[in-house]
Protein backbone atom coordinates (compact mmCIF):
# COMPACT_ATOMS: atom_id res chain seq x y z
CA UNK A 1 -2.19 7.44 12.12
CA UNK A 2 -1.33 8.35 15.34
CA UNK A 3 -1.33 12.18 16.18
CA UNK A 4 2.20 12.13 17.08
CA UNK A 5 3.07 11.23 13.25
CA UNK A 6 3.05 14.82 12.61
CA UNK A 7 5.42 16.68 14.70
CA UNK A 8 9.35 17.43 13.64
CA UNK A 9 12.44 17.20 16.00
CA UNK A 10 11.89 19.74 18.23
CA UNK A 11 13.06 23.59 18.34
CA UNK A 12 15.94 23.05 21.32
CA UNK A 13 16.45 26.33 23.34
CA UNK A 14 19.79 25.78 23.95
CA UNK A 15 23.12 28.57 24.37
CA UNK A 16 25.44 28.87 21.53
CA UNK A 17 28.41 30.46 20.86
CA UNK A 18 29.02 33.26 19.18
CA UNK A 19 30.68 31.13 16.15
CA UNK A 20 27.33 29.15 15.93
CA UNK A 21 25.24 31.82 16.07
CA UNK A 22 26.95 33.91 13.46
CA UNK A 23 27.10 30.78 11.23
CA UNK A 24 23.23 30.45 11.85
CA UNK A 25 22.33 34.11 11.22
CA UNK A 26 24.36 34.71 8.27
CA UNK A 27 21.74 35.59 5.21
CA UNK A 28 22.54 34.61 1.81
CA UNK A 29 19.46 36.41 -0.29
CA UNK A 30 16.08 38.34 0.89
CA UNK A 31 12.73 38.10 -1.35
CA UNK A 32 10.09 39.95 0.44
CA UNK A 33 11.48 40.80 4.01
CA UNK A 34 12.52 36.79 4.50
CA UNK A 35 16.11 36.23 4.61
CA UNK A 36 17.09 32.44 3.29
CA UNK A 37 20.20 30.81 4.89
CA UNK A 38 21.52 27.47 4.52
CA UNK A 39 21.74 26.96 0.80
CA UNK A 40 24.48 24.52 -0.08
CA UNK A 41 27.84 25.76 -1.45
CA UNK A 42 27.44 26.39 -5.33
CA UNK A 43 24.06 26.32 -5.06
CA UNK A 44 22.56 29.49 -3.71
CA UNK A 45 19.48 31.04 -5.34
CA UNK A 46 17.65 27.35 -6.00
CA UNK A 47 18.34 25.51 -2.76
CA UNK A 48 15.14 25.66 -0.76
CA UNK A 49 16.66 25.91 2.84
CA UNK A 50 14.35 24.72 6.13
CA UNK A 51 14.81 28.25 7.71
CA UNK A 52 14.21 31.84 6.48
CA UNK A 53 14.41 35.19 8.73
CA UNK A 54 11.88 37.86 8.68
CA UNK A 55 12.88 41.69 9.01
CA UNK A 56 12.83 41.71 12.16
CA UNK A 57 15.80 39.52 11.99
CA UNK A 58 14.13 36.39 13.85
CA UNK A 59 14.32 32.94 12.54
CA UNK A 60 11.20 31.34 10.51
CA UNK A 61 10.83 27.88 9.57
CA UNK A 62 8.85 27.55 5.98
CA UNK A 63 5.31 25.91 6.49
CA UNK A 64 5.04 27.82 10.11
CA UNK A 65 3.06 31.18 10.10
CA UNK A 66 5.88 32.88 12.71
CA UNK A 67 9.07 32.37 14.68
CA UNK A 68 8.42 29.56 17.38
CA UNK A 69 6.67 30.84 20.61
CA UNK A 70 8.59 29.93 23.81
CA UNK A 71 6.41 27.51 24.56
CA UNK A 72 6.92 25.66 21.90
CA UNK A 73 10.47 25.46 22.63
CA UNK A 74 11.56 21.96 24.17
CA UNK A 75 15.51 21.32 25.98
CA UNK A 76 16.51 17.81 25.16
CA UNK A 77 16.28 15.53 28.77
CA UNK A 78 18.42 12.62 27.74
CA UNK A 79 19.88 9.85 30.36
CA UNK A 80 20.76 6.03 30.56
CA UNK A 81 17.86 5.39 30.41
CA UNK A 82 17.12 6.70 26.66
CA UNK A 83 20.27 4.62 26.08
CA UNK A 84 18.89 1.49 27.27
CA UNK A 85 15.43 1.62 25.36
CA UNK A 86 17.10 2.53 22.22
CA UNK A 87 19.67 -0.48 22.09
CA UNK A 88 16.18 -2.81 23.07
CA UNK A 89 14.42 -1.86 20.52
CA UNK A 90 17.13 -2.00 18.09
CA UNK A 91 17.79 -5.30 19.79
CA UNK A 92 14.21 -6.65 19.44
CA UNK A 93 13.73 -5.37 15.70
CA UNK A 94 10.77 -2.80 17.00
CA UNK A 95 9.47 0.49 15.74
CA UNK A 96 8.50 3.54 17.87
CA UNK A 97 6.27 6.08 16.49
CA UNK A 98 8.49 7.97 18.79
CA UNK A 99 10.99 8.38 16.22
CA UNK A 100 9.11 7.84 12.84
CA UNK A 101 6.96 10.57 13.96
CA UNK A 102 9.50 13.06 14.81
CA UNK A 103 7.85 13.07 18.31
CA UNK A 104 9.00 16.11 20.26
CA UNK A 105 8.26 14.59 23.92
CA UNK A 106 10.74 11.59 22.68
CA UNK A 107 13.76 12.80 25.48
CA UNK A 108 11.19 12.95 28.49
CA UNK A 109 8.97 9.84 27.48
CA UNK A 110 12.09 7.88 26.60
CA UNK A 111 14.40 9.03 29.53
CA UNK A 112 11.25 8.30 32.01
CA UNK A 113 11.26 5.14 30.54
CA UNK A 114 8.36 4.37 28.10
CA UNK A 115 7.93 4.45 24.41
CA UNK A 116 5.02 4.00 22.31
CA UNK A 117 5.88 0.69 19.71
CA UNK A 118 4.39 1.16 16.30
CA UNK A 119 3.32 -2.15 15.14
CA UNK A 120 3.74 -3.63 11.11
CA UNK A 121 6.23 -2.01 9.52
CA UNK A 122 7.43 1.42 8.95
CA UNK A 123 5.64 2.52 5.63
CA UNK A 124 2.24 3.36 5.57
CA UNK A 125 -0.47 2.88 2.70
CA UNK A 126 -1.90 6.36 3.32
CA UNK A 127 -0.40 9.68 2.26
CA UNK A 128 -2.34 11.91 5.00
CA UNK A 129 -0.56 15.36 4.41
CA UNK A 130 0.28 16.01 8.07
CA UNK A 131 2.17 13.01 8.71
CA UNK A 132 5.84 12.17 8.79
CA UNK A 133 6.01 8.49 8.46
CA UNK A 134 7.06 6.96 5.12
CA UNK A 135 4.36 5.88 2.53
CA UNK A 136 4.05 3.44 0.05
CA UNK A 137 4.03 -0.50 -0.29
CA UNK A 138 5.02 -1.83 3.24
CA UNK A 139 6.40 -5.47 3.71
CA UNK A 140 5.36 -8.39 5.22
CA UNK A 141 4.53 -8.55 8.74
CA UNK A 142 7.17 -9.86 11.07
CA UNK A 143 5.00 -12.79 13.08
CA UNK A 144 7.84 -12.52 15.52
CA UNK A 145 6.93 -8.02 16.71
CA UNK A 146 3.63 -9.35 18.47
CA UNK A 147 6.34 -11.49 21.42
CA UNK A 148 8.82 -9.23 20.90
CA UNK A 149 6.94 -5.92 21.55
CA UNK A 150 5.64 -7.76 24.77
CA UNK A 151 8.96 -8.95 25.72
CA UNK A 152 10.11 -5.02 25.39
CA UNK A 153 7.31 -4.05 27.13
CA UNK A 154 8.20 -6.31 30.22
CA UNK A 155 11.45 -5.92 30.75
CA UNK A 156 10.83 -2.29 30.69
CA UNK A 157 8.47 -3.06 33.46
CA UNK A 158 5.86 -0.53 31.94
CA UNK A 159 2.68 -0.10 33.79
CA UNK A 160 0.82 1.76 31.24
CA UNK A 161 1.90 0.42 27.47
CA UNK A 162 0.24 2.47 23.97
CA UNK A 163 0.42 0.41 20.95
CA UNK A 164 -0.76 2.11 17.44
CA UNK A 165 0.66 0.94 13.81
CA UNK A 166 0.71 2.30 10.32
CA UNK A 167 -2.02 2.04 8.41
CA UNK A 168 -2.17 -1.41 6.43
CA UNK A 169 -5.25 -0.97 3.97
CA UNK A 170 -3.44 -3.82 1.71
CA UNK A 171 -4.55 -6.46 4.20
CA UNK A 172 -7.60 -8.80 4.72
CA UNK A 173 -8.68 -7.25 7.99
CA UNK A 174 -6.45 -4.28 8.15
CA UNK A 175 -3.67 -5.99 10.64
CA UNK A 176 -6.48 -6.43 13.08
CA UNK A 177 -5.04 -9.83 14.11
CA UNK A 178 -1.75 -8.56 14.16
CA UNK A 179 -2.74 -6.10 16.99
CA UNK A 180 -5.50 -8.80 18.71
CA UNK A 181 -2.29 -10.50 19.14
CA UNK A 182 -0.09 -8.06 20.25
CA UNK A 183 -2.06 -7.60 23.20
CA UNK A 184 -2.61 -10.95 23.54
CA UNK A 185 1.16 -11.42 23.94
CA UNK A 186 1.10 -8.31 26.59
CA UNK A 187 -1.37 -9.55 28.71
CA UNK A 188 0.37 -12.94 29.31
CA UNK A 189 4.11 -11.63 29.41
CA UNK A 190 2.54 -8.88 31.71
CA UNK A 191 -0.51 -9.11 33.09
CA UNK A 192 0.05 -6.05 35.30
CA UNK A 193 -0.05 -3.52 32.52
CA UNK A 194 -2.69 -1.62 31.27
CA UNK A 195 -2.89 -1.65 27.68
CA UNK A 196 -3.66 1.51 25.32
CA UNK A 197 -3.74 1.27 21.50
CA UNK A 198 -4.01 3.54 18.81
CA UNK A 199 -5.95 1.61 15.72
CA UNK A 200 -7.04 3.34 12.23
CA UNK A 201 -10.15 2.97 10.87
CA UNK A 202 -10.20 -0.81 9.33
CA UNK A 203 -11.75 0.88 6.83
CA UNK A 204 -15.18 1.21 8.60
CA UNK A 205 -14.94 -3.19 8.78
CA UNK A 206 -16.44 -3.54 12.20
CA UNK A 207 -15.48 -6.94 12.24
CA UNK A 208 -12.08 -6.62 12.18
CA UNK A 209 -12.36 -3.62 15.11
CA UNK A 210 -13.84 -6.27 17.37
CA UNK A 211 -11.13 -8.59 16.52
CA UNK A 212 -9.09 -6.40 18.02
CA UNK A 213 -11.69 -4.97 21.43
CA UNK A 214 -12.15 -8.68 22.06
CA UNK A 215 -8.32 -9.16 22.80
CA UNK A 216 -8.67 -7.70 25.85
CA UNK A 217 -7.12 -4.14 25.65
CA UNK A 218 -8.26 -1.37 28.28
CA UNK A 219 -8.20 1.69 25.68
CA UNK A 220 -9.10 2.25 22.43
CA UNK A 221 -8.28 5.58 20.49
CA UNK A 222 -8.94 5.92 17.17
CA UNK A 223 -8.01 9.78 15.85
CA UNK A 224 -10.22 12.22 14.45
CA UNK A 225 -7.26 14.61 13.81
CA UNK A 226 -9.00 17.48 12.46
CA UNK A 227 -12.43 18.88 11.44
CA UNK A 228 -14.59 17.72 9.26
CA UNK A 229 -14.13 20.62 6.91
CA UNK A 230 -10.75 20.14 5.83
CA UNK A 231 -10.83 16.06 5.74
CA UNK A 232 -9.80 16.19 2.33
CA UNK A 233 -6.74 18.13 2.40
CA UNK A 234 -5.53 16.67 5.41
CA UNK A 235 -6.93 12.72 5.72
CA UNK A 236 -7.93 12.28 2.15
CA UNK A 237 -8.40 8.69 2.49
CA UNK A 238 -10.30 9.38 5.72
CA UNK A 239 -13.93 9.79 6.38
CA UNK A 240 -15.07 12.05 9.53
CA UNK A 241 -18.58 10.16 9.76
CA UNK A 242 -16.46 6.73 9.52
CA UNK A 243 -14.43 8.39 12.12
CA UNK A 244 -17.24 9.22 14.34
CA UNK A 245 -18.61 5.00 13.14
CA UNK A 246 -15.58 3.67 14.56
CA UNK A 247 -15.27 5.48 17.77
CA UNK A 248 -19.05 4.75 18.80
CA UNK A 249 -18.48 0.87 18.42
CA UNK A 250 -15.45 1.19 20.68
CA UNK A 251 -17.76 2.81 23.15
CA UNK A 252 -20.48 0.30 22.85
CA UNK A 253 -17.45 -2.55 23.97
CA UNK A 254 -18.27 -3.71 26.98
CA UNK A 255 -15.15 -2.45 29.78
CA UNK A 256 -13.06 -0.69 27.01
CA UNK A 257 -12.56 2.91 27.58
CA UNK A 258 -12.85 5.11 24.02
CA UNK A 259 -10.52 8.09 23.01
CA UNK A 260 -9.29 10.36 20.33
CA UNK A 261 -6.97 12.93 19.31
CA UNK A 262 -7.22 16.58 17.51
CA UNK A 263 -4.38 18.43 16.17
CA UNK A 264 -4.72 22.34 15.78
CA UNK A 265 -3.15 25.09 13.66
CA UNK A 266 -4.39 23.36 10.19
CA UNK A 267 -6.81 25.83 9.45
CA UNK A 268 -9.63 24.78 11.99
CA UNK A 269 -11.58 27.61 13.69
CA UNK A 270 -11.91 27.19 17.51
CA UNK A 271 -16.16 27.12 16.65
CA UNK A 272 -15.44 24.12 14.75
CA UNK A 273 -13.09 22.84 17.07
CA UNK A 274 -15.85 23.04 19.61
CA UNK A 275 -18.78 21.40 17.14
CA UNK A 276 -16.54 18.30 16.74
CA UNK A 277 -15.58 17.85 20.51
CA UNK A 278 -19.91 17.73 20.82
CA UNK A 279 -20.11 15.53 18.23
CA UNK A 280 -17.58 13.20 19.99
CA UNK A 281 -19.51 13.34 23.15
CA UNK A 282 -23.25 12.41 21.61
CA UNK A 283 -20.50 8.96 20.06
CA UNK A 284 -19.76 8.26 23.69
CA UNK A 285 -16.09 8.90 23.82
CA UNK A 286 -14.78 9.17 26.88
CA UNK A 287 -10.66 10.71 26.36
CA UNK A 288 -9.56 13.45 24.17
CA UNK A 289 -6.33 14.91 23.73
CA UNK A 290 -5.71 17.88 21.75
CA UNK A 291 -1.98 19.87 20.85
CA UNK A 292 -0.29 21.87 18.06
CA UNK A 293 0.17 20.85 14.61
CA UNK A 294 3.65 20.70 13.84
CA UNK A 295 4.66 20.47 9.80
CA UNK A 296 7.61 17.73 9.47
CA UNK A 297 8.67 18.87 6.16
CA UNK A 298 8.04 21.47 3.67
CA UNK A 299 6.51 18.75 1.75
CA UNK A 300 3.81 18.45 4.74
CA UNK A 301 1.04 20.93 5.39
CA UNK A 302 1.80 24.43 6.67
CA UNK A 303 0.26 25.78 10.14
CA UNK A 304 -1.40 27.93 9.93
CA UNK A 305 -1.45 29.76 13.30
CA UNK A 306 0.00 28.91 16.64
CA UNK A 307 -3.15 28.21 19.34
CA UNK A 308 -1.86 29.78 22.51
CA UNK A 309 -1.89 27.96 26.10
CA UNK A 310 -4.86 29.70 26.65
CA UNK A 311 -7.28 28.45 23.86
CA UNK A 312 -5.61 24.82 24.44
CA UNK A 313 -6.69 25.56 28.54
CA UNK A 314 -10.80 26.83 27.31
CA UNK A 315 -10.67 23.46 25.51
CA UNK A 316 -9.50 21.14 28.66
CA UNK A 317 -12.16 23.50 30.98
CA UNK A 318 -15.13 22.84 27.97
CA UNK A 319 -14.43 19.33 27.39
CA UNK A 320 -14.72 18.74 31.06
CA UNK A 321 -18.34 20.54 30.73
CA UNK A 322 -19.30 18.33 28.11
CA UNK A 323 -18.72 15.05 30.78
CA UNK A 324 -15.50 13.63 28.95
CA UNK A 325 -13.45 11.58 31.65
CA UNK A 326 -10.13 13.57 30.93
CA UNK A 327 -8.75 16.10 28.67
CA UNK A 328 -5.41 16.84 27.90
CA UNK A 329 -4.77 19.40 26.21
CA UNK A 330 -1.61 21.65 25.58
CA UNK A 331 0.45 23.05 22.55
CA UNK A 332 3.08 20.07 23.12
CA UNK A 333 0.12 17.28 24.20
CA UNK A 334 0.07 13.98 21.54
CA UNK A 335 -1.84 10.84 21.72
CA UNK A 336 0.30 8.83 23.69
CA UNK A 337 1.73 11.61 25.89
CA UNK A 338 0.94 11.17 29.18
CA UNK A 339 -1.50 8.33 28.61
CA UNK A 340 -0.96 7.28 31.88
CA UNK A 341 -2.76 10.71 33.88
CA UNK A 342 -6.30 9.78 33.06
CA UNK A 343 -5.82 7.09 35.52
CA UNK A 344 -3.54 8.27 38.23
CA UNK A 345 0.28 8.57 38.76
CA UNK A 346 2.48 5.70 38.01
């Protein structure tokens, strides 16, 4: 999945008043210096409420290893123009990873206009433990989302368009034809656009990736997401050397550009951080992105630290080093955000 299907609505910096702050900061029980609040009426002592406060009074969400730094703290930027795409893609049946993600860039990507679609369905066949999108036996594909996801894409006159789907393991070749046509559909409706998608694994069947790289798509990402050390808590039906398998044959695609994603804060070390970015290099891919892990639930993993501006900045300058075409890379960076920069302005 997509690295985006990880991150929960974001922390909004925004002024209360002093009747909302009271009712926020008003502690119902402590157990070793955390303060819980929010327990339902009548229920207090076995609610498990999202927020705790430490002794020095600040708020703590459960799963996160601190209060929120600043800049992890996002101001919602909606307009019109988050209006309008909402009521399309309700109107066109579509999913956004945008929203089944818990995206926190969703206000600026949607109120500039863009949105990444998520193509087959909303439930995913794989239970990876950082992601926030619903698992369990999807449905049948619509064979209408391939037009309409083209049809959204052109009347919001996008000029750079990322496509990426759940995982569909239950199918012959993965959904690769679903996507092959997706872009299909793109490239006629708009022929302009430059097309990015997101694809899993296909479960290492390199026949169904080139199903897809012969449609005619411009990049290819498929995520790494982590290190190969902790594959099995976090992508436990994953592989890191599939990984690795898949991203190398989107490289060897003749005029398709290869990328990939990292999340940080799951327990990596920056050393191992650093191995896998080589690794990625000697498999020819060409974009990474890398940004903080963000637990959706309490269900979902914890993070386990917050990596500062300043690691996330030694990453960008070291992948640049190591001859990959662009980096981005920043606490609030996900796949999709900003897929446009690599390649100049819109």
């Amino acid at each position: 999945m997509s690295q985006a299907n990880q991150d929960p609505a974001p922390q909004v910096a925004a002024p209360q008043t002093s009747s909302q702050a009271s009712s926020q900061t008003n502690p119902l029980s402590s157990e070793q210096g955390l303060v819980q609040i929010g327990a339902p009426r009548g229920q207090r002592g076995t609610a498990k409420p999202k927020f705790t406060f430490n002794e020095a009074g600040e708020r703590v969400r459960r799963r996160e290893p601190g209060p929120r730094p600043d800049w992890l703290k996002v101001r919602y930027q909606r307009n019109d123009t988050f209006k309008e795409i909402e009521e399309l893609k309700a109107g066109l049946n579509l999913v956004t990873v945008c929203e089944e993600a818990r995206c926190p860039n969703i206000d600026e990507c949607w109120s500039a206009g863009t949105a990444t679609f998520m193509l087959m369905g909303d439930i995913c066949t794989r239970r990876c433990g950082f992601c926030a999108v619903t698992k369990g036996a999807p449905r049948d594909l619509d064979p209408e989302e391939p037009a309409h996801t083209a049809e959204a894409i052109k009347r919001m006159k996008v000029r750079h368009a990322v496509i990426t789907s759940v995982n569909r393991d239950e199918l012959p070749d993965g959904g690769a034809g679903h996507f092959a046509e997706t872009v299909r559909q793109i490239r006629a409706a708009s022929p302009s656009t430059r097309v990015e998608l997101l694809v899993p694994d296909f479960m290492g069947d390199r026949e169904a990736l080139e199903l897809v790289l012969e449609a005619g798509a411009h990049i290819v990402a498929h995520n790494t997401e982590t290190v190969p050390r902790l594959y099995r808590r976090v992508r436990p039906q994953g592989d890191y050397e599939r990984t690795l398998k898949v991203l190398k044959w989107i490289d060897e695609w003749p005029e398709v550009i290869s990328k990939t994603g990292l999340m940080l804060g799951l327990g990596e070390s920056d050393e191992e951080v650093e191995a896998v970015m080589s690794d990625l290099r000697e498999v020819g891919c060409q974009i990474l992105s890398l940004g903080q892990f963000l637990s959706p639930t309490t269900k979902h993993l914890p993070v386990e630290r917050w990596v500062t501006p300043e690691t996330f900045q030694h990453f960008a300058e070291l992948g640049r080093k190591m001859g990959f075409m662009h980096v981005e890379s920043g606490p609030m960076v996900r796949s999709s955000y900003m897929a446009h920069r690599p390649f100049g302005e819109l």
